[in-house]
Every structure is written in structure tokens, then in C-alpha cells.
PDB file of N, CA and C in Angstrom:
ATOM      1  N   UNK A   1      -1.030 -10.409  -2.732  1.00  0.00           N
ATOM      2  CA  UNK A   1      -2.037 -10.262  -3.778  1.00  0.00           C
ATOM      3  C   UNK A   1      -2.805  -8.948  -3.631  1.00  0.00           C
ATOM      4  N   UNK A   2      -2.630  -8.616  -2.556  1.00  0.00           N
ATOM      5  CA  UNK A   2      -3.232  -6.901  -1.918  1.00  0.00           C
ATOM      6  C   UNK A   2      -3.192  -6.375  -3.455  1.00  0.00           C
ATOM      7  N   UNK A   3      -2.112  -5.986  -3.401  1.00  0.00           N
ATOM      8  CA  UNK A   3      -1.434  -4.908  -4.675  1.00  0.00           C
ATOM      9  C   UNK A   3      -1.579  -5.454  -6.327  1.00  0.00           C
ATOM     10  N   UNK A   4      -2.354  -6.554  -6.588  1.00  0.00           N
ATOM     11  CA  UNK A   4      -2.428  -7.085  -7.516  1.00  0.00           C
ATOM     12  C   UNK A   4      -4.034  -6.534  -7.802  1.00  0.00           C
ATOM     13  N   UNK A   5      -4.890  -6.488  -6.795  1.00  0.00           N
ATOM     14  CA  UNK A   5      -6.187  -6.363  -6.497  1.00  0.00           C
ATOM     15  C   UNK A   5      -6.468  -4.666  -6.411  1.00  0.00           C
ATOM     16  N   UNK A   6      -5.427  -3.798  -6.121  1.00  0.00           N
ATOM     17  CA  UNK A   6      -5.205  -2.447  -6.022  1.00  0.00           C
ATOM     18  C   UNK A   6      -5.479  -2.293  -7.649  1.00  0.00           C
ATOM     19  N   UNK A   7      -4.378  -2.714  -8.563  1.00  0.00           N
ATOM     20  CA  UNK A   7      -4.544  -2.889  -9.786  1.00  0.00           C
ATOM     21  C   UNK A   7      -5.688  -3.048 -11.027  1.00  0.00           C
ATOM     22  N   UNK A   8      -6.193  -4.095 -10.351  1.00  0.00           N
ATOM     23  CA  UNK A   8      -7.397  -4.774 -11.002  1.00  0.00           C
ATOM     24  C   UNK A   8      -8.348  -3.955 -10.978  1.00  0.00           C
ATOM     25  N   UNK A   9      -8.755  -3.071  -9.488  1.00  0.00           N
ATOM     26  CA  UNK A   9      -9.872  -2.947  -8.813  1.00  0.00           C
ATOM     27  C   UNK A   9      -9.615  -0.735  -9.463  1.00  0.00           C
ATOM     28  N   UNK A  10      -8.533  -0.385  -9.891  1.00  0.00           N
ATOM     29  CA  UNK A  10      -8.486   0.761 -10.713  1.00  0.00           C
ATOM     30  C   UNK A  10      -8.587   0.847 -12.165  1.00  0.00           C
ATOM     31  N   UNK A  11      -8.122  -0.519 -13.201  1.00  0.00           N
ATOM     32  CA  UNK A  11      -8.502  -0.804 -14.357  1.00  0.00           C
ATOM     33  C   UNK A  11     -10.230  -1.113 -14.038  1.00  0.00           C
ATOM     34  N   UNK A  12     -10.861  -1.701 -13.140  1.00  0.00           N
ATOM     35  CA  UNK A  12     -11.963  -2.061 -13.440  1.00  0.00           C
ATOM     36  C   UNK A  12     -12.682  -0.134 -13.514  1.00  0.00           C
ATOM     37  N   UNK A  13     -12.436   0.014 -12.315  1.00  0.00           N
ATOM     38  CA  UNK A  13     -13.171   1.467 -12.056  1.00  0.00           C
ATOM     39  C   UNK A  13     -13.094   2.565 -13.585  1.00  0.00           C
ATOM     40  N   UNK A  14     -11.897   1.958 -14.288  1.00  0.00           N
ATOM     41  CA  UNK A  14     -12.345   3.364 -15.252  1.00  0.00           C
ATOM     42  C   UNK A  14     -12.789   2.899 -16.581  1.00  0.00           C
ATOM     43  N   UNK A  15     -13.172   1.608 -16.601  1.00  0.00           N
ATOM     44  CA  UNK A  15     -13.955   0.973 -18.030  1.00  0.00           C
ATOM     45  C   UNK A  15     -15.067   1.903 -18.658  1.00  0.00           C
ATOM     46  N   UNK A  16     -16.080   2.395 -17.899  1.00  0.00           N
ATOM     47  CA  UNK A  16     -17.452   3.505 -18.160  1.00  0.00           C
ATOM     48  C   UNK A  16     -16.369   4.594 -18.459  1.00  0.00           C
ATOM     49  N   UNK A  17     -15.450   4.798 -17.965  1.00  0.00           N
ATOM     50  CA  UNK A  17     -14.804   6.561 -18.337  1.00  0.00           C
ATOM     51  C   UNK A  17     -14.132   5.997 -20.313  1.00  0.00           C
ATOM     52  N   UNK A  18     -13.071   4.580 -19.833  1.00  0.00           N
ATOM     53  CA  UNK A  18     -13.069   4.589 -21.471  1.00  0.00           C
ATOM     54  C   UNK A  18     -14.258   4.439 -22.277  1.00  0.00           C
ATOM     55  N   UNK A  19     -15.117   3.667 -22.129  1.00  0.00           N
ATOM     56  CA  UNK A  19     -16.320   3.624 -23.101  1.00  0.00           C
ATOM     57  C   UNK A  19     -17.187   5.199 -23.561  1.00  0.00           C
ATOM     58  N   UNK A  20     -17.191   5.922 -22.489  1.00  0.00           N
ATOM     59  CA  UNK A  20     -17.376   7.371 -22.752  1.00  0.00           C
ATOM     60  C   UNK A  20     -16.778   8.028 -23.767  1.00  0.00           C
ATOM     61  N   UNK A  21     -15.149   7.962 -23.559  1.00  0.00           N
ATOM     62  CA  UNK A  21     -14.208   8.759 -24.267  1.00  0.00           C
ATOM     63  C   UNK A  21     -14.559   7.954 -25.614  1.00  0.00           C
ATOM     64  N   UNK A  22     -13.971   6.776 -25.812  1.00  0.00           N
ATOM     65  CA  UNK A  22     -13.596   6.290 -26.879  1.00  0.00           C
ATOM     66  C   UNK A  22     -15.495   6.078 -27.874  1.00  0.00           C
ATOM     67  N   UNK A  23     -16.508   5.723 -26.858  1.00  0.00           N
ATOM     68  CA  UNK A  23     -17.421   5.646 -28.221  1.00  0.00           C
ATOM     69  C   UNK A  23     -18.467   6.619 -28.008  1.00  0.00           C
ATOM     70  N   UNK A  24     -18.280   7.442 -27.046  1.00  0.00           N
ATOM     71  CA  UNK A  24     -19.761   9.114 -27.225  1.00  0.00           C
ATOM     72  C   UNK A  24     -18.505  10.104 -27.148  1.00  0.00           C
ATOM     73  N   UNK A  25     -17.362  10.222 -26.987  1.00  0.00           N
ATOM     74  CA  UNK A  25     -16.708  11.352 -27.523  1.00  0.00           C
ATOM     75  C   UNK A  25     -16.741  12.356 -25.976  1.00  0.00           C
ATOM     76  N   UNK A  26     -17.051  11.520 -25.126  1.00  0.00           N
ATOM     77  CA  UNK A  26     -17.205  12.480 -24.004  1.00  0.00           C
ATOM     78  C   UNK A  26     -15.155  13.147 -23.227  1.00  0.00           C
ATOM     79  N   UNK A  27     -15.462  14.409 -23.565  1.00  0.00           N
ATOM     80  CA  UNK A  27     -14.295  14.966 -23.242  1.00  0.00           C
ATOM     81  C   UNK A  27     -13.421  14.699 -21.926  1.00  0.00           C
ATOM     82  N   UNK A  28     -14.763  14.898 -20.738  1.00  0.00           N
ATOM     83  CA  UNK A  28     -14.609  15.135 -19.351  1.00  0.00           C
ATOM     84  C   UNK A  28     -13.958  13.378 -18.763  1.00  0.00           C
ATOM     85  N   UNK A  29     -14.810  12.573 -19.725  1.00  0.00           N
ATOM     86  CA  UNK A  29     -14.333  11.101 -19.111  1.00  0.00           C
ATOM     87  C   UNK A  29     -12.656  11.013 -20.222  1.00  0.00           C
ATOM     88  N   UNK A  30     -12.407  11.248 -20.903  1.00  0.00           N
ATOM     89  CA  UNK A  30     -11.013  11.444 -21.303  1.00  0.00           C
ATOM     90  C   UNK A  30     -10.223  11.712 -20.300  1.00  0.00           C
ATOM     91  N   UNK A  31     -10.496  12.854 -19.747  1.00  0.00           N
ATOM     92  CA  UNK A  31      -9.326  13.767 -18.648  1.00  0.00           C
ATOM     93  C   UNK A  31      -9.871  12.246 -17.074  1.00  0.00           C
ATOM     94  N   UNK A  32     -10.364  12.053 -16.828  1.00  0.00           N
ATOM     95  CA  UNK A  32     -10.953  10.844 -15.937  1.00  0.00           C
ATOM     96  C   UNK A  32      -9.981   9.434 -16.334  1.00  0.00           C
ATOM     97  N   UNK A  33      -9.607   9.279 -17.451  1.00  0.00           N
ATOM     98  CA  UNK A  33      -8.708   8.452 -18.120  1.00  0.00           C
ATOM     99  C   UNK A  33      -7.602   8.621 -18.131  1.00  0.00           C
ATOM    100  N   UNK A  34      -6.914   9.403 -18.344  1.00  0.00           N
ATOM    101  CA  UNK A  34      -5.757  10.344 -18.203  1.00  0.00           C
ATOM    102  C   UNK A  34      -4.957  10.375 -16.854  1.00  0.00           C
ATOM    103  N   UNK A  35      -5.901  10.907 -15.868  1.00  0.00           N
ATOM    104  CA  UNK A  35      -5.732  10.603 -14.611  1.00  0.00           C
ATOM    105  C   UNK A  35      -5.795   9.302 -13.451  1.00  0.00           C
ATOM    106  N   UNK A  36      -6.889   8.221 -14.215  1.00  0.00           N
ATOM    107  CA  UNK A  36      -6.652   7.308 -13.826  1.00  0.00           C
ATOM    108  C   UNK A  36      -5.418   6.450 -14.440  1.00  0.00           C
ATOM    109  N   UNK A  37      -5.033   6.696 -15.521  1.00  0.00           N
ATOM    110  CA  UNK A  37      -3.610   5.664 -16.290  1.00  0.00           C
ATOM    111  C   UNK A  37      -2.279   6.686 -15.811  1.00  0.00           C
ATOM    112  N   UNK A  38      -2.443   8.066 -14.727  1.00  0.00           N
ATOM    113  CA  UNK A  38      -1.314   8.217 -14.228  1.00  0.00           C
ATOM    114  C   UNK A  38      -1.116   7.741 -12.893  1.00  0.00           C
ATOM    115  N   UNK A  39      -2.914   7.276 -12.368  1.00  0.00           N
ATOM    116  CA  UNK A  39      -2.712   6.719 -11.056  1.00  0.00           C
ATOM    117  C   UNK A  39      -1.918   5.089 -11.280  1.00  0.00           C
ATOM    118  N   UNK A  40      -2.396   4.477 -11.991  1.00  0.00           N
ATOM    119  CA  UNK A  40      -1.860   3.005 -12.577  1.00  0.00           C
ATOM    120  C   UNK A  40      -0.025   2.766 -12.560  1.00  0.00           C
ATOM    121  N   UNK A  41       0.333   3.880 -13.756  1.00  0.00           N
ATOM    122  CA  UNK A  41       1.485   4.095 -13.721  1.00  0.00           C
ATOM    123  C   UNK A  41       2.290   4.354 -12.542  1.00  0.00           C
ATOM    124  N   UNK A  42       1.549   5.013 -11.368  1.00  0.00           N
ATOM    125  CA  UNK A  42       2.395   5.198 -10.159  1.00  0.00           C
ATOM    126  C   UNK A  42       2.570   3.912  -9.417  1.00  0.00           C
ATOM    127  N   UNK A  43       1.388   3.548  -9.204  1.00  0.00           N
ATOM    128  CA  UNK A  43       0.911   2.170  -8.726  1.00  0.00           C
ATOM    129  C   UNK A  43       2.136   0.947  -9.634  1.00  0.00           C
ATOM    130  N   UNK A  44       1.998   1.069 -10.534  1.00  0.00           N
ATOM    131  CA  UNK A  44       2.988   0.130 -11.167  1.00  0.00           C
ATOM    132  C   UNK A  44       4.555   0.752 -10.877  1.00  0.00           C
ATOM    133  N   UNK A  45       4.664   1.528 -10.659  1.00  0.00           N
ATOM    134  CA  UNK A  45       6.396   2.043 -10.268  1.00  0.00           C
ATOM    135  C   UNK A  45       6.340   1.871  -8.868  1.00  0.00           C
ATOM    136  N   UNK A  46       5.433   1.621  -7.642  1.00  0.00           N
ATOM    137  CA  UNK A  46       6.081   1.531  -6.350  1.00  0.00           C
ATOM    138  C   UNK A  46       5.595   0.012  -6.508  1.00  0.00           C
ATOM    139  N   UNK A  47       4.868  -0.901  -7.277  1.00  0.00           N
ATOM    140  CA  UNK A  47       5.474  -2.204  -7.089  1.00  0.00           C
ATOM    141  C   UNK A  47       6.199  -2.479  -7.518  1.00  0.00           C
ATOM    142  N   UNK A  48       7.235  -2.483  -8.392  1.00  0.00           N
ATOM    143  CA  UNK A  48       8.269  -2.469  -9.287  1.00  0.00           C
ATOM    144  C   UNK A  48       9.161  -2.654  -8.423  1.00  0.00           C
ATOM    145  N   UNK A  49       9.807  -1.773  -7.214  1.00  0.00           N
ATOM    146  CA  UNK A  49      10.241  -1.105  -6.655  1.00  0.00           C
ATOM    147  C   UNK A  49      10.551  -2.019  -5.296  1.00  0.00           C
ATOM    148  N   UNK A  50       8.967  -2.423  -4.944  1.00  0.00           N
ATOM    149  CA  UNK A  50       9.121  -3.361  -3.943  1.00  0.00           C
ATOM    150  C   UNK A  50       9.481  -4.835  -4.273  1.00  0.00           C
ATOM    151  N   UNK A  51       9.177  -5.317  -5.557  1.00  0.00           N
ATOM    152  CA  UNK A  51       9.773  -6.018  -5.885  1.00  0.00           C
ATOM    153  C   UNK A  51      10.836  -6.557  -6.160  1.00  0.00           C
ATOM    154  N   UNK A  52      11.616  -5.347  -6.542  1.00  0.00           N
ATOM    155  CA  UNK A  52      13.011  -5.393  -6.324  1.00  0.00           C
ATOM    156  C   UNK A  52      14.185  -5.180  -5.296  1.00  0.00           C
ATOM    157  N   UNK A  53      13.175  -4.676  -4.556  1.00  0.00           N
ATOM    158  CA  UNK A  53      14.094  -4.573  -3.022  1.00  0.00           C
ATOM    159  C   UNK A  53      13.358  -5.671  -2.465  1.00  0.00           C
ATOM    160  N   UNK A  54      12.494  -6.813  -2.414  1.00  0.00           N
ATOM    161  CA  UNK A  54      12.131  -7.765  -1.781  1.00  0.00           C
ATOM    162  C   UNK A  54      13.287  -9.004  -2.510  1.00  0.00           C
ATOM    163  N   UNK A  55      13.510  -8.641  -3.705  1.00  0.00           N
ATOM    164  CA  UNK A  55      14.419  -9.639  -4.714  1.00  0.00           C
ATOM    165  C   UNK A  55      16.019  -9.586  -3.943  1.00  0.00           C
ATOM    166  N   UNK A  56      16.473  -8.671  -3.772  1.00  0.00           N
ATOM    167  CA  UNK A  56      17.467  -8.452  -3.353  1.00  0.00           C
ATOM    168  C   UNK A  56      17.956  -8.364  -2.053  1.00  0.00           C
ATOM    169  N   UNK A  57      16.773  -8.404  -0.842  1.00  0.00           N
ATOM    170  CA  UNK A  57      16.842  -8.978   0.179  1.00  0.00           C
ATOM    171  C   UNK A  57      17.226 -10.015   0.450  1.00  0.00           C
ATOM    172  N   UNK A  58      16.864 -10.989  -0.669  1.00  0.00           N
ATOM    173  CA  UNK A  58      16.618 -12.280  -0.702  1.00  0.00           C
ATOM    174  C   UNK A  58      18.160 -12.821  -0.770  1.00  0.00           C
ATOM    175  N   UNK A  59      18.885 -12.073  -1.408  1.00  0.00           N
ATOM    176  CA  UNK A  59      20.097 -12.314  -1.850  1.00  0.00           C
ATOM    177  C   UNK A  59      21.292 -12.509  -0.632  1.00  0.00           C
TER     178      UNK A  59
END
């Protein structure tokens, strides 16, 4: 559940950066957004990853 909580605990952290971007237009929390949904995306490709080599261990 570590890595489920890794997840959670980086969507929570950039809620104030979307509310910035999306309702005062703030530029700087955009690029803060940007960078946090490429940290996510990484985060979601090395569990992916372990998941599937834990799947196939199994085998």
C-alpha cells in the first residue's frame, strides 16, 4: 500500500497548484502542475512495471 499512498499523497500535494492555475489564472502554479502530472506519470510507469514482474513471478 506504500506506493498507493506515494500516489495519493502527490495528487493531494498539488490540489492549491490546480486551483491556482485553473481559477486565478496563476501561470507559475500551471508549470507546478505540469511537473507534478510528469512526476505521477513516472510513478505510475514503475508501478505498472512492478506489477507485472510480481504477476509473472507468480507464474
Amino acid at each position: 500500500m506504500k506506493r498507493f499512498e506515494q500516489i495519493r499523497d502527490l495528487v493531494l500535494s498539488l490540489e492549491g497548484d490546480f486551483e491556482k492555475f485553473y481559477d486565478k489564472g496563476n501561470q507559475a502554479a500551471g508549470t507546478r502542475v505540469r511537473a507534478g502530472m510528469q512526476q505521477l506519470k513516472t510513478l505510475a510507469q514503475e508501478i505498472r512495471t512492478e506489477v507485472q514482474d510480481k504477476k509473472n513471478a507468480e507464474k
